[in-house]
PDB file of N, CA and C in Angstrom:
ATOM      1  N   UNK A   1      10.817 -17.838  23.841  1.00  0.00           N
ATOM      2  CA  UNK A   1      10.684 -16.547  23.200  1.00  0.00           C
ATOM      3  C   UNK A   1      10.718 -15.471  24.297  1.00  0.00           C
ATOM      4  N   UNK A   2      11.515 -14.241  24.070  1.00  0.00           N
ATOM      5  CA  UNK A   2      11.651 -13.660  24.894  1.00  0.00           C
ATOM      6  C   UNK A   2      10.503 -12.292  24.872  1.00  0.00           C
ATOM      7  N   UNK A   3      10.257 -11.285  25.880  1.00  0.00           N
ATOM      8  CA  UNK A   3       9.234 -10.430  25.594  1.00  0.00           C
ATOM      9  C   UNK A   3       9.606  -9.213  24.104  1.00  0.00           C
ATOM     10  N   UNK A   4      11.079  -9.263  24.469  1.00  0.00           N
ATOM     11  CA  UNK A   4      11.295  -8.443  22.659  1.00  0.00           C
ATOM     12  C   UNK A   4      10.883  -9.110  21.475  1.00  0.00           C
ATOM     13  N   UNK A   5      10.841  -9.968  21.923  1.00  0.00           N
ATOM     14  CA  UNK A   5      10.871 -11.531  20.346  1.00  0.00           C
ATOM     15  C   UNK A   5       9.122 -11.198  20.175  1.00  0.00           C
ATOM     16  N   UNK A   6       8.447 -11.131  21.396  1.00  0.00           N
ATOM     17  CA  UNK A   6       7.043 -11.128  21.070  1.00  0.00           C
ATOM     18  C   UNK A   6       6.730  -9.840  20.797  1.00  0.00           C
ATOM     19  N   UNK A   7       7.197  -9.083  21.381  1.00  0.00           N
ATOM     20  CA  UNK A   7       6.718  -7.527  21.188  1.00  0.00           C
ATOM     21  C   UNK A   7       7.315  -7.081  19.282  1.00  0.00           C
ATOM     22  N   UNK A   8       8.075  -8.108  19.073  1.00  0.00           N
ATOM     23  CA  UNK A   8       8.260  -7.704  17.452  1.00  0.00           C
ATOM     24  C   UNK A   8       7.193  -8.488  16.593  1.00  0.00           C
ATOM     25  N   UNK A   9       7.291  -9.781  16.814  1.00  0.00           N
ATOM     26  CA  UNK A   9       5.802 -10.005  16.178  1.00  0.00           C
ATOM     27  C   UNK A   9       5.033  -9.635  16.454  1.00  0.00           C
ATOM     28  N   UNK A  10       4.325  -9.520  17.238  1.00  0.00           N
ATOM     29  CA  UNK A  10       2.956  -8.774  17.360  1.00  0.00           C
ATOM     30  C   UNK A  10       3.058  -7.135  16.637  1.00  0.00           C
ATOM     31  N   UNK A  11       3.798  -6.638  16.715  1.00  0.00           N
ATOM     32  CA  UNK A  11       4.175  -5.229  15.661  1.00  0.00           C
ATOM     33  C   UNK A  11       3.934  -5.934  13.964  1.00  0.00           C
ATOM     34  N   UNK A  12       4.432  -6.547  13.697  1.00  0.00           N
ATOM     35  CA  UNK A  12       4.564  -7.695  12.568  1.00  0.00           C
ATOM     36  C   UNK A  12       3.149  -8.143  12.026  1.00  0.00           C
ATOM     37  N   UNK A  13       2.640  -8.416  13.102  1.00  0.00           N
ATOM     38  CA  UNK A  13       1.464  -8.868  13.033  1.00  0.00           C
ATOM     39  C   UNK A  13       0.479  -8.008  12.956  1.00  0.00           C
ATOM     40  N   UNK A  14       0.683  -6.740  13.267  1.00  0.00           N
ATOM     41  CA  UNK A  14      -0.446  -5.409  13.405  1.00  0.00           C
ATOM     42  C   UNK A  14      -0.205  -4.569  11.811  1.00  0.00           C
ATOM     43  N   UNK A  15       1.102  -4.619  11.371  1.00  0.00           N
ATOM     44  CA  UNK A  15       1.153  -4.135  10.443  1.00  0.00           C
ATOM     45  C   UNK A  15       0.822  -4.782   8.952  1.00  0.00           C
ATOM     46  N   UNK A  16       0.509  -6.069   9.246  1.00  0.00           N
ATOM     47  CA  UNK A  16       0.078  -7.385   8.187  1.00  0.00           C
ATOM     48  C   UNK A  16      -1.676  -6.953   8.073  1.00  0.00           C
ATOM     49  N   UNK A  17      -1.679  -6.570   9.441  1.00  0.00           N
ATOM     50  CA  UNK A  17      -3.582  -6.466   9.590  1.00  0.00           C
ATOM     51  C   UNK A  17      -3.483  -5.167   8.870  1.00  0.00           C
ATOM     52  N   UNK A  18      -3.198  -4.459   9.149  1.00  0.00           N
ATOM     53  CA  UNK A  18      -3.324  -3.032   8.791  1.00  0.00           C
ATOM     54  C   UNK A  18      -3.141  -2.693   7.321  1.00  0.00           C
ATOM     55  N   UNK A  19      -2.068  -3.858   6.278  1.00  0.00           N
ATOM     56  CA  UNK A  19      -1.831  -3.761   5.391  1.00  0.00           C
ATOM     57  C   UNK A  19      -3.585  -4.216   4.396  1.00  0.00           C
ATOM     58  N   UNK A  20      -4.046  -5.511   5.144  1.00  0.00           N
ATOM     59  CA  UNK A  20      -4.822  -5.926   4.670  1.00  0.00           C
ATOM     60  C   UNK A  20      -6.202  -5.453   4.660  1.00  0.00           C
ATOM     61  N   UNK A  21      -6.504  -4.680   6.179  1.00  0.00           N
ATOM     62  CA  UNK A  21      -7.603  -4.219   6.067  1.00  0.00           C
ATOM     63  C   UNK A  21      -7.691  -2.718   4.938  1.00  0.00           C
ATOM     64  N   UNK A  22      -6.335  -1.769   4.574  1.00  0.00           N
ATOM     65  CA  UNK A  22      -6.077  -0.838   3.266  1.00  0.00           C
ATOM     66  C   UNK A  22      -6.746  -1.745   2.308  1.00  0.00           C
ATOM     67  N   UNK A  23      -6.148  -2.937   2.163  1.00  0.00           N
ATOM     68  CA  UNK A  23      -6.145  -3.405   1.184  1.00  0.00           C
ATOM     69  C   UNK A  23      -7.758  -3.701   0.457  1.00  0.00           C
ATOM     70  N   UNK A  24      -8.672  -3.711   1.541  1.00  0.00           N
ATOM     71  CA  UNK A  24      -9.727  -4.762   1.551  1.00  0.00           C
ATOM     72  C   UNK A  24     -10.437  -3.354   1.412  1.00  0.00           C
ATOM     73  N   UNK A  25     -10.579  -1.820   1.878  1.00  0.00           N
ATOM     74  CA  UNK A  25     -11.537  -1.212   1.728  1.00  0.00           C
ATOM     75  C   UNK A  25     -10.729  -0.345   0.596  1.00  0.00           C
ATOM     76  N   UNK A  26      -9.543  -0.739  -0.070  1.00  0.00           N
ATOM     77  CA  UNK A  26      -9.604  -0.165  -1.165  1.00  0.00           C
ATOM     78  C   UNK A  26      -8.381   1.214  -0.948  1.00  0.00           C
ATOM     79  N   UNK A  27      -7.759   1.190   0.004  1.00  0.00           N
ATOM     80  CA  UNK A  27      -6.835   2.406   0.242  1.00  0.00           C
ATOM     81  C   UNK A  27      -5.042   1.558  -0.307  1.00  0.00           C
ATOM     82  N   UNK A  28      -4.508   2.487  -1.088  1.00  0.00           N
ATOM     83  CA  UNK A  28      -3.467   2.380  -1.659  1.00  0.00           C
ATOM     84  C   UNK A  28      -1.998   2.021  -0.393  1.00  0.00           C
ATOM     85  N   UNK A  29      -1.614   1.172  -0.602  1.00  0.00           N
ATOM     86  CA  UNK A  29      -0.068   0.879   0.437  1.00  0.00           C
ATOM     87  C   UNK A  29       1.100   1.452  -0.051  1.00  0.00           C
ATOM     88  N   UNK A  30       1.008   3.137   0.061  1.00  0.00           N
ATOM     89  CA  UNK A  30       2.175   4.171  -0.566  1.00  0.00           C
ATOM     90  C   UNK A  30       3.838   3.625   0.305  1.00  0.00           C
ATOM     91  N   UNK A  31       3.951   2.811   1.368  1.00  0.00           N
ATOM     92  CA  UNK A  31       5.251   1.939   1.755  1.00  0.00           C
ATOM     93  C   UNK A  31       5.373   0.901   0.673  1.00  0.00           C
ATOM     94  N   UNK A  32       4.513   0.447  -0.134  1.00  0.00           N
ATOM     95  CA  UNK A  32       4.945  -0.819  -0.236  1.00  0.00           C
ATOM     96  C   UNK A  32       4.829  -0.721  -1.651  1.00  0.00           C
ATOM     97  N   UNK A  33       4.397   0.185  -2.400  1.00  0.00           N
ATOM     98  CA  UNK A  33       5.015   0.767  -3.698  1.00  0.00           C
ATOM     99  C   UNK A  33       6.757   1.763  -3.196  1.00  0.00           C
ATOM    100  N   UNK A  34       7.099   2.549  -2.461  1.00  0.00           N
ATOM    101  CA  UNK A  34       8.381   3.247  -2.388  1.00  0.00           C
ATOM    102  C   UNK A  34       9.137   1.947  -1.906  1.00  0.00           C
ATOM    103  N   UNK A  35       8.595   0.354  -1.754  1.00  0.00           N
ATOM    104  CA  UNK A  35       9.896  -0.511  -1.149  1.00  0.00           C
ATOM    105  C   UNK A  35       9.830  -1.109  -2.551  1.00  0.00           C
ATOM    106  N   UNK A  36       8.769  -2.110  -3.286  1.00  0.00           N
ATOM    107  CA  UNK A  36       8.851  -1.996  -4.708  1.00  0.00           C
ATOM    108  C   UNK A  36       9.796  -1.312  -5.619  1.00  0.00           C
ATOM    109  N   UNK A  37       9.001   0.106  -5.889  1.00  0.00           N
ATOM    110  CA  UNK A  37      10.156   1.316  -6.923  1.00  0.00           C
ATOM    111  C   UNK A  37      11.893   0.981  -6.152  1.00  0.00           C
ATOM    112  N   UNK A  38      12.385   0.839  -4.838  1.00  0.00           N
ATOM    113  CA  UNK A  38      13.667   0.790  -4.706  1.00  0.00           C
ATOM    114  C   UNK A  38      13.955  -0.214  -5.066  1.00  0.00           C
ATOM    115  N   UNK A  39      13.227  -1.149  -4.826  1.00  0.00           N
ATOM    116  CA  UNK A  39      14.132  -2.439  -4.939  1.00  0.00           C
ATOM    117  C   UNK A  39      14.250  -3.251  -6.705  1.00  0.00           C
ATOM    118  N   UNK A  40      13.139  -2.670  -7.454  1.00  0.00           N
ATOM    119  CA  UNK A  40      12.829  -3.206  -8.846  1.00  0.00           C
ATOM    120  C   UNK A  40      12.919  -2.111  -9.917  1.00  0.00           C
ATOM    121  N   UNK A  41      13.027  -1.054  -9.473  1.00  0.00           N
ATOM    122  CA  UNK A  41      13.116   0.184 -10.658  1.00  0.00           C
ATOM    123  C   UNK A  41      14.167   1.528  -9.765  1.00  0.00           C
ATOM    124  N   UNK A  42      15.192   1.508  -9.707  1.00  0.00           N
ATOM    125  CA  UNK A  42      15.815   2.248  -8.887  1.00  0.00           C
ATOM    126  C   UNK A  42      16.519   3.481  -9.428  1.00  0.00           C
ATOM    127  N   UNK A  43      16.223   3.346 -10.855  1.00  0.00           N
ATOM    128  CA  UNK A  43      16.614   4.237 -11.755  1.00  0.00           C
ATOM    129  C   UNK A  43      15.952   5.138 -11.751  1.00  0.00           C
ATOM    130  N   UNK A  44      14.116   4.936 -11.723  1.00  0.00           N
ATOM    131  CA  UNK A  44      13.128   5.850 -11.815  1.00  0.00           C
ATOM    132  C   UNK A  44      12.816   6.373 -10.448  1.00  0.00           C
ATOM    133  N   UNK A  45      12.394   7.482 -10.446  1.00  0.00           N
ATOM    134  CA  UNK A  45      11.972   8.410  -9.237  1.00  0.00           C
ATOM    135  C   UNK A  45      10.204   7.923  -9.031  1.00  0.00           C
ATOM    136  N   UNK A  46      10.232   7.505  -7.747  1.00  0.00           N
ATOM    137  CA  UNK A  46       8.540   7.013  -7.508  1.00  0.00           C
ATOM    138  C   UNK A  46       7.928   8.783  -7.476  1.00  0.00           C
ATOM    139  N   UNK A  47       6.362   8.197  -7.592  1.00  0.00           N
ATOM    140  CA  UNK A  47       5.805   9.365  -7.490  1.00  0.00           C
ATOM    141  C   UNK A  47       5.447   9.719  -6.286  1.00  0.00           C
ATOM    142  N   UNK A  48       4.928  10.875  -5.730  1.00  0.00           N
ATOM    143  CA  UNK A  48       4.524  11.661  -4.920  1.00  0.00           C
ATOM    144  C   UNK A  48       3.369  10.002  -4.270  1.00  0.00           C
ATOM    145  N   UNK A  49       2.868  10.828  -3.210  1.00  0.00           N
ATOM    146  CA  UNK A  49       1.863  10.083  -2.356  1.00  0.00           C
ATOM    147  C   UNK A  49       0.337  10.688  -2.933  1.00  0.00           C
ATOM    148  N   UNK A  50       0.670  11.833  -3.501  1.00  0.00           N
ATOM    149  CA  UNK A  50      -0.585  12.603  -4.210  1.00  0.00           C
ATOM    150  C   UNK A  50      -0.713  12.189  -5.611  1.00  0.00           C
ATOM    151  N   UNK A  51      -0.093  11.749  -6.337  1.00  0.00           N
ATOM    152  CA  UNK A  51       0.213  11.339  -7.322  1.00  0.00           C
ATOM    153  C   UNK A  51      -0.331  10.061  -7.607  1.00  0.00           C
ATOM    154  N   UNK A  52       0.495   9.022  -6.751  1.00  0.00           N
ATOM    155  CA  UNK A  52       0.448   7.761  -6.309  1.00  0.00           C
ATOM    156  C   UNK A  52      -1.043   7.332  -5.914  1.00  0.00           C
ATOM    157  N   UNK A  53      -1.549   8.310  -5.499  1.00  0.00           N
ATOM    158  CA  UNK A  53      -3.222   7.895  -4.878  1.00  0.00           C
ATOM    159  C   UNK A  53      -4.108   8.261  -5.739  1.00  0.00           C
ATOM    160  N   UNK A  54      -4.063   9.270  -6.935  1.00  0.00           N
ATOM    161  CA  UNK A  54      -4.712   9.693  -7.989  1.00  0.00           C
ATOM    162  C   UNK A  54      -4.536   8.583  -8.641  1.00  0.00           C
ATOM    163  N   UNK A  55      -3.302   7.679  -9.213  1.00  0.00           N
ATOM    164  CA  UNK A  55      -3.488   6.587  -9.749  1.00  0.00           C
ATOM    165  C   UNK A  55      -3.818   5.508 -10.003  1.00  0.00           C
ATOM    166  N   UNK A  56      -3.649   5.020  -8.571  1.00  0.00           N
ATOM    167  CA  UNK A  56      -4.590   4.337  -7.842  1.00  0.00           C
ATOM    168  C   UNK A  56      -5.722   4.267  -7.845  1.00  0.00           C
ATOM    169  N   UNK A  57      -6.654   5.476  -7.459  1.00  0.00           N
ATOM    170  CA  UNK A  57      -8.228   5.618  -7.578  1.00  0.00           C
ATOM    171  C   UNK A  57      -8.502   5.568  -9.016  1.00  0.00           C
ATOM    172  N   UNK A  58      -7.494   5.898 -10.118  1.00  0.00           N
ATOM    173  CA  UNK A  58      -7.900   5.802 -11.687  1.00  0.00           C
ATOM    174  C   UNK A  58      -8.327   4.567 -12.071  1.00  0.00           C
ATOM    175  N   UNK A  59      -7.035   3.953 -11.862  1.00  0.00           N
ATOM    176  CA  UNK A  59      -7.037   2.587 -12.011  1.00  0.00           C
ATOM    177  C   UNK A  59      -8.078   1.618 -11.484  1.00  0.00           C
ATOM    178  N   UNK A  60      -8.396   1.836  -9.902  1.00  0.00           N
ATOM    179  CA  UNK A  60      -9.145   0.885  -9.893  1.00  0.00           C
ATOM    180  C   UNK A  60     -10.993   1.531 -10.366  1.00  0.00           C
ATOM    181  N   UNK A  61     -11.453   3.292 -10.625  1.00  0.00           N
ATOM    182  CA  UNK A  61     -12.616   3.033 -10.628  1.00  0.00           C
ATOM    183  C   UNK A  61     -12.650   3.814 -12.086  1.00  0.00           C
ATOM    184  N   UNK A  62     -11.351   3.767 -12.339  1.00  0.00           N
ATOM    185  CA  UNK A  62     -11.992   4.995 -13.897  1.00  0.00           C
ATOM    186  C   UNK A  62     -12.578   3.684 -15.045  1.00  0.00           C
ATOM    187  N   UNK A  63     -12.012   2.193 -14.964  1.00  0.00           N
ATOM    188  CA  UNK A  63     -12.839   1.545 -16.040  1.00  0.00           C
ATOM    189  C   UNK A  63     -14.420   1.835 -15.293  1.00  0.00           C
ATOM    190  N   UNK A  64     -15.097   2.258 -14.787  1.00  0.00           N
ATOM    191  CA  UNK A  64     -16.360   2.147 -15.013  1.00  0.00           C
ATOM    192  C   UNK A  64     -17.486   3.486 -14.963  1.00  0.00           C
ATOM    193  N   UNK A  65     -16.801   3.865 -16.506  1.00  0.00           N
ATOM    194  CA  UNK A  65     -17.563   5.156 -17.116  1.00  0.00           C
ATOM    195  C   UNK A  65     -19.280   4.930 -17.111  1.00  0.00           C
ATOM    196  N   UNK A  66     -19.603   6.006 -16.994  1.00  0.00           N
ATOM    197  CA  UNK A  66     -21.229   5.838 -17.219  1.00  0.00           C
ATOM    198  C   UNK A  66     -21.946   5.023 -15.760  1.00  0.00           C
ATOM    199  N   UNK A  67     -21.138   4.547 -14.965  1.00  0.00           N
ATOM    200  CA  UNK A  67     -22.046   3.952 -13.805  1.00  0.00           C
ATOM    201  C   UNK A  67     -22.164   4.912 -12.447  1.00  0.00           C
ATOM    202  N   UNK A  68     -22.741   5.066 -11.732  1.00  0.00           N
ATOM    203  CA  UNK A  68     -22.897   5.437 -10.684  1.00  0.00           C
ATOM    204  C   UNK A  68     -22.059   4.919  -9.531  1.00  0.00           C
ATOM    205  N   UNK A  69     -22.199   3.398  -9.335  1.00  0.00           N
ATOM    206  CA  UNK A  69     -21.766   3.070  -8.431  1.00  0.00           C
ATOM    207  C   UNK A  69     -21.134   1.346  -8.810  1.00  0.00           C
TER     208      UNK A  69
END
């Protein structure tokens, strides 16, 4: 393996972490919905990143009306 070969995985590898730690405290992956919308709905226009993150936060905390936390 050469030092480009490693210097791309390890990029590879930082952006896998990075995907997962979003993932794990709950922050939306606005790349990986605009690679989604192109590749599976290409007809429709994705939404905004402001948009996209309002929906997001709906979705995951608006089922729980009436609680605090």
């Amino acid at each position: 393996m050469n030092a480009a070969q490693l210097a791309g995985d390890v990029q590879q590898a930082g952006r896998y972490l990075v995907q997962s730690l979003r993932l794990m405290v709950g922050v939306p992956d606005y790349g990986t919905y605009l690679r989604h919308m192109a590749a599976t709905h290409p007809d429709q226009e994705p939404m905004n990143y402001e948009a996209f993150f309002r929906e997001r936060q709906d979705a995951r905390y608006g089922s729980r009306t009436g609680r605090c936390c």
